[in-house]
N, C-alpha and C. Protein backbone atom coordinates (compact mmCIF):
# COMPACT_ATOMS: atom_id res chain seq x y z
N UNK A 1 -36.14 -13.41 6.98
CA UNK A 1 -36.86 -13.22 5.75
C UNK A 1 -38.34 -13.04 6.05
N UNK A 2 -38.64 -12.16 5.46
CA UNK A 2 -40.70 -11.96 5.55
C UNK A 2 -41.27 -12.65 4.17
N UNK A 3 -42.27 -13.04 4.93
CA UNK A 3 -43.34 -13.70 3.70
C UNK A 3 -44.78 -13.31 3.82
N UNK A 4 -44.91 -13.33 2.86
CA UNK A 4 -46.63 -12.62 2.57
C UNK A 4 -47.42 -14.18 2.22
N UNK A 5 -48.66 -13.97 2.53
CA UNK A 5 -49.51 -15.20 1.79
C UNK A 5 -49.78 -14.39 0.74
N UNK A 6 -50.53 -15.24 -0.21
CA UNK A 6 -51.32 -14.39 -1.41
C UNK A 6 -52.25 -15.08 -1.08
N UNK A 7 -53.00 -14.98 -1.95
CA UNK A 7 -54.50 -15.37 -1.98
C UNK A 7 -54.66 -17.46 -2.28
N UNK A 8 -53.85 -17.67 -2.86
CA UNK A 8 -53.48 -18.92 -2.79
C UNK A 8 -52.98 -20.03 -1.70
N UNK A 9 -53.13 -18.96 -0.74
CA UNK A 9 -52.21 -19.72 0.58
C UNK A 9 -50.71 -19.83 0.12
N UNK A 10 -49.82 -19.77 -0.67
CA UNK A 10 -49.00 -19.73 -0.97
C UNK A 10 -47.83 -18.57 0.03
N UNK A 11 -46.68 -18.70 0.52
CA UNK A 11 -45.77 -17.95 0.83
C UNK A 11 -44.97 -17.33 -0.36
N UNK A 12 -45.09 -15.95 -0.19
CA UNK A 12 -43.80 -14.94 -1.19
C UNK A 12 -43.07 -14.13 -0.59
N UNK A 13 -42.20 -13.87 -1.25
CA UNK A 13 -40.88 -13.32 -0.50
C UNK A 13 -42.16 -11.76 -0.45
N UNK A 14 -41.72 -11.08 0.75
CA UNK A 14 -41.83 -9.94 0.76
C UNK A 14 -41.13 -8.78 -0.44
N UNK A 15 -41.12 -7.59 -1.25
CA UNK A 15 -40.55 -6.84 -1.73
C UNK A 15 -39.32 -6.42 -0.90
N UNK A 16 -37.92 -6.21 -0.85
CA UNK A 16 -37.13 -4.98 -0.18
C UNK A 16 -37.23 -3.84 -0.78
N UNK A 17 -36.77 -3.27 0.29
CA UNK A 17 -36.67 -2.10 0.20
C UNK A 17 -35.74 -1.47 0.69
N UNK A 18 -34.47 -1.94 0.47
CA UNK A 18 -33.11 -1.98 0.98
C UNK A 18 -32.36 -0.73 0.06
N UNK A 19 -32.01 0.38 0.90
CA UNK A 19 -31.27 1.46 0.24
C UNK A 19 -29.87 0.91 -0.53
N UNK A 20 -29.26 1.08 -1.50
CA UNK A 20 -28.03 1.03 -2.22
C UNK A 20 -27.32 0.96 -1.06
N UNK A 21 -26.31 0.13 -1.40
CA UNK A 21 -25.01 -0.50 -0.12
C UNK A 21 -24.35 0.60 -0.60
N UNK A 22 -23.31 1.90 0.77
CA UNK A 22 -22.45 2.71 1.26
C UNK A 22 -21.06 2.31 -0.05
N UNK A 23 -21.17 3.20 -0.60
CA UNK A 23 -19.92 2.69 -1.25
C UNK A 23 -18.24 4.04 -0.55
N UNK A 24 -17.04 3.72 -0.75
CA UNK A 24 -16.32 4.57 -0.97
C UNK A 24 -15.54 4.64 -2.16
N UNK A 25 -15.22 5.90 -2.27
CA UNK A 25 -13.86 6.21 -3.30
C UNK A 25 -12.38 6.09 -3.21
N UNK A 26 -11.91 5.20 -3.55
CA UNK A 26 -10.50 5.11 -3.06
C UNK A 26 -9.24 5.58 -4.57
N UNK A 27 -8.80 6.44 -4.32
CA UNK A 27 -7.74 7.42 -5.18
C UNK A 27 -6.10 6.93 -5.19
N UNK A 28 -5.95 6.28 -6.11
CA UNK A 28 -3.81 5.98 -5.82
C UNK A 28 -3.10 6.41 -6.59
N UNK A 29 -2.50 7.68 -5.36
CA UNK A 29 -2.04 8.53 -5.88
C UNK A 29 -0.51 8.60 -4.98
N UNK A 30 0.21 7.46 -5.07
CA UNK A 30 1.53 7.79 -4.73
C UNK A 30 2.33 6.23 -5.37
N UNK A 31 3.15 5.94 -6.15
CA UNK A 31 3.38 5.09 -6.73
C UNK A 31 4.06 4.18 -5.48
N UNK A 32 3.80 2.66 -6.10
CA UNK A 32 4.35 1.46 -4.97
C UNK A 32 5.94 1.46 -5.68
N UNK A 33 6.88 2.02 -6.40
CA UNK A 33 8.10 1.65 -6.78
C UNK A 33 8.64 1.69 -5.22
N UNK A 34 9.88 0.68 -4.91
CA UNK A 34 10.98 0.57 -3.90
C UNK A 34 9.43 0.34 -2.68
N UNK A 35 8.08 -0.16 -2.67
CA UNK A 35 7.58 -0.61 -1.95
C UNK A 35 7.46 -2.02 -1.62
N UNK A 36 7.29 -2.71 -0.23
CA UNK A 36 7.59 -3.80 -0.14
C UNK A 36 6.41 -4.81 -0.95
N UNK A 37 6.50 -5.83 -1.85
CA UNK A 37 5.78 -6.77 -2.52
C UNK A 37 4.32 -6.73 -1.58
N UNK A 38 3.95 -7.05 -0.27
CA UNK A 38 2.86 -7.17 0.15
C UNK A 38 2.28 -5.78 -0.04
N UNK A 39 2.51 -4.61 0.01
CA UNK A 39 2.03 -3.16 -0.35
C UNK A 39 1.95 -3.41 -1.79
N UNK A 40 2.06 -3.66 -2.58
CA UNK A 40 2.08 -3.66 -4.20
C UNK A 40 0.72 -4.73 -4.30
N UNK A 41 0.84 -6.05 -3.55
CA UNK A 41 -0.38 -6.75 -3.46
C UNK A 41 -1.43 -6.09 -3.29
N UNK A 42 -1.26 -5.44 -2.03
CA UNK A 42 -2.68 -4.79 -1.52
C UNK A 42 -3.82 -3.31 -2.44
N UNK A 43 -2.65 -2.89 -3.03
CA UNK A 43 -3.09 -1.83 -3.63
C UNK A 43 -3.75 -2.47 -4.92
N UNK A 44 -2.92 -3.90 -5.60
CA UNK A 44 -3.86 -4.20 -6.96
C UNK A 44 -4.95 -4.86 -6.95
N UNK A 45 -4.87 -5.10 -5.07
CA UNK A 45 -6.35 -6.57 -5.29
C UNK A 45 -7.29 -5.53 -4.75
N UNK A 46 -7.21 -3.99 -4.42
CA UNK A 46 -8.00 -2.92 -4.59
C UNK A 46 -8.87 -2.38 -6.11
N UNK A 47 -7.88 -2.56 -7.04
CA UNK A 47 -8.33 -2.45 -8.71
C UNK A 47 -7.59 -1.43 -9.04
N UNK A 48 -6.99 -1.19 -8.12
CA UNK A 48 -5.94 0.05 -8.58
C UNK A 48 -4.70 -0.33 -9.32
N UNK A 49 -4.73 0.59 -10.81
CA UNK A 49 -3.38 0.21 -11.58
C UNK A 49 -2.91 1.28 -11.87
N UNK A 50 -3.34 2.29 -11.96
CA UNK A 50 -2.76 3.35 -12.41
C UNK A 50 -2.87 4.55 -11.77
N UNK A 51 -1.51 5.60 -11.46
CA UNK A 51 -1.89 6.59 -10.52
C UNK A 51 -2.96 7.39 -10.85
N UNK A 52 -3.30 8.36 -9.79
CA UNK A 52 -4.56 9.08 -9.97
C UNK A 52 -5.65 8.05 -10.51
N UNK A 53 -5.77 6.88 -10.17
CA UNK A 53 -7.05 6.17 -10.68
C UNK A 53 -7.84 6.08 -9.31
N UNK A 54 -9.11 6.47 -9.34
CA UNK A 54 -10.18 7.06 -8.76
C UNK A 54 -11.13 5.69 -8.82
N UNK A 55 -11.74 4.43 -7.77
CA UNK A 55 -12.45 3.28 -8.16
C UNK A 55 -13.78 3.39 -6.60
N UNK A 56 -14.52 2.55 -6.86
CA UNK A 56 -15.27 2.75 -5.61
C UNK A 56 -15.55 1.26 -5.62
N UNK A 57 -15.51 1.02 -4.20
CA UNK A 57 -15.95 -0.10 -3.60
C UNK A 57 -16.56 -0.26 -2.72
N UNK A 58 -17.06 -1.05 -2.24
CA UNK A 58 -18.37 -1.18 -0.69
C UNK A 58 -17.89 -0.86 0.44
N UNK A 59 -18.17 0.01 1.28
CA UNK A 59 -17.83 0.13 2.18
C UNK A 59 -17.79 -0.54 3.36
N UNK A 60 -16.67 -1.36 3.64
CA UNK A 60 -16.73 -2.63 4.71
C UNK A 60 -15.70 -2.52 5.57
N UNK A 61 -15.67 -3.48 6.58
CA UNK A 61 -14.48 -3.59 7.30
C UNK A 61 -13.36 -3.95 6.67
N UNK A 62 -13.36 -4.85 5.82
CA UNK A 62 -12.48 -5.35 5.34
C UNK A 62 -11.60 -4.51 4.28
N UNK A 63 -12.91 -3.80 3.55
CA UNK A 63 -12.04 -2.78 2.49
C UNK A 63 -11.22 -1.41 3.66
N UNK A 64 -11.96 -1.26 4.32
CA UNK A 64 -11.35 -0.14 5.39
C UNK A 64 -9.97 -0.64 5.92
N UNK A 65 -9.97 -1.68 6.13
CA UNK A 65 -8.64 -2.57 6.38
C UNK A 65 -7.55 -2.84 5.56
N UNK A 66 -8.08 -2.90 4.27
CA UNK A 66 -7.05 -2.83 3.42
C UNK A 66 -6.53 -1.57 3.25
N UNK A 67 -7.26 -0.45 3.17
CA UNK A 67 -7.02 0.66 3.12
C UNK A 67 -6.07 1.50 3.96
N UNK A 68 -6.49 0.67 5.50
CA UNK A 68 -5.70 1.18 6.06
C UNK A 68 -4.07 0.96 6.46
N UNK A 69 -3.95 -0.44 5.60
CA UNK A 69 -2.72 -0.89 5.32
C UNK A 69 -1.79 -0.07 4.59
N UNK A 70 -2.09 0.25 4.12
CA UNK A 70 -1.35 1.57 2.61
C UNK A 70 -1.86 2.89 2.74
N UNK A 71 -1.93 3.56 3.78
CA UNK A 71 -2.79 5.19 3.87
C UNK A 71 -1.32 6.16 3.26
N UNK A 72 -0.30 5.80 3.28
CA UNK A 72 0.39 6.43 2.59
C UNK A 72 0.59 6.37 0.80
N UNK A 73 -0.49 5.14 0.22
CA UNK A 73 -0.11 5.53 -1.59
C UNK A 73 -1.59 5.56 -1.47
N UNK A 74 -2.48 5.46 -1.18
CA UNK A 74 -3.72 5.73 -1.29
C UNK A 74 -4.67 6.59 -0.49
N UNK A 75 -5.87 6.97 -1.13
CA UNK A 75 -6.55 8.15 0.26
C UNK A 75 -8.08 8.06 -0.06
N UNK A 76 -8.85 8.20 0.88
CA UNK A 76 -10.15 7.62 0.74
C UNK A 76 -10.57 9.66 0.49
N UNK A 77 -11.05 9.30 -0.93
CA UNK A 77 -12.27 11.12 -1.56
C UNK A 77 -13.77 10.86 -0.53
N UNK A 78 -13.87 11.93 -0.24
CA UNK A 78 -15.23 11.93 0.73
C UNK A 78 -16.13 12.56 -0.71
């Protein structure tokens, strides 16, 4: 963390200046019917409920991971 004095002797947070966090688009577009229960998990704790529903989330390891669990009912839109 950076700190500025002011004129008070006092410490303040510096301003950021931190660009918007990387998001992606994730698209589900192949239905989970006759898929196994943990694939049906993974796709709703994504926010996905309905086909062709189009959502964006942060781009992380973790979401990349989920993603890459299910690359067959879902597909990352560039």
């Amino acid at each position: 963390m950076d700190f500025l004095v002011s004129s008070n002797n006092m410490p303040r947070k510096a301003k950021s200046t931190d660009a918007a966090p990387a998001t992606i688009r994730i698209q589900y577009y192949r239905s989970t019917i006759a898929c196994p229960v943990k694939q049906k998990e993974i796709v709703r704790s994504l926010g996905l409920t309905k086909l062709n529903q189009i959502v964006e989330r942060p781009d992380t390891p973790s979401m990349r991971g989920a993603v890459a669990k299910v690359p067959h009912l879902i597909r990352i839109i560039e």
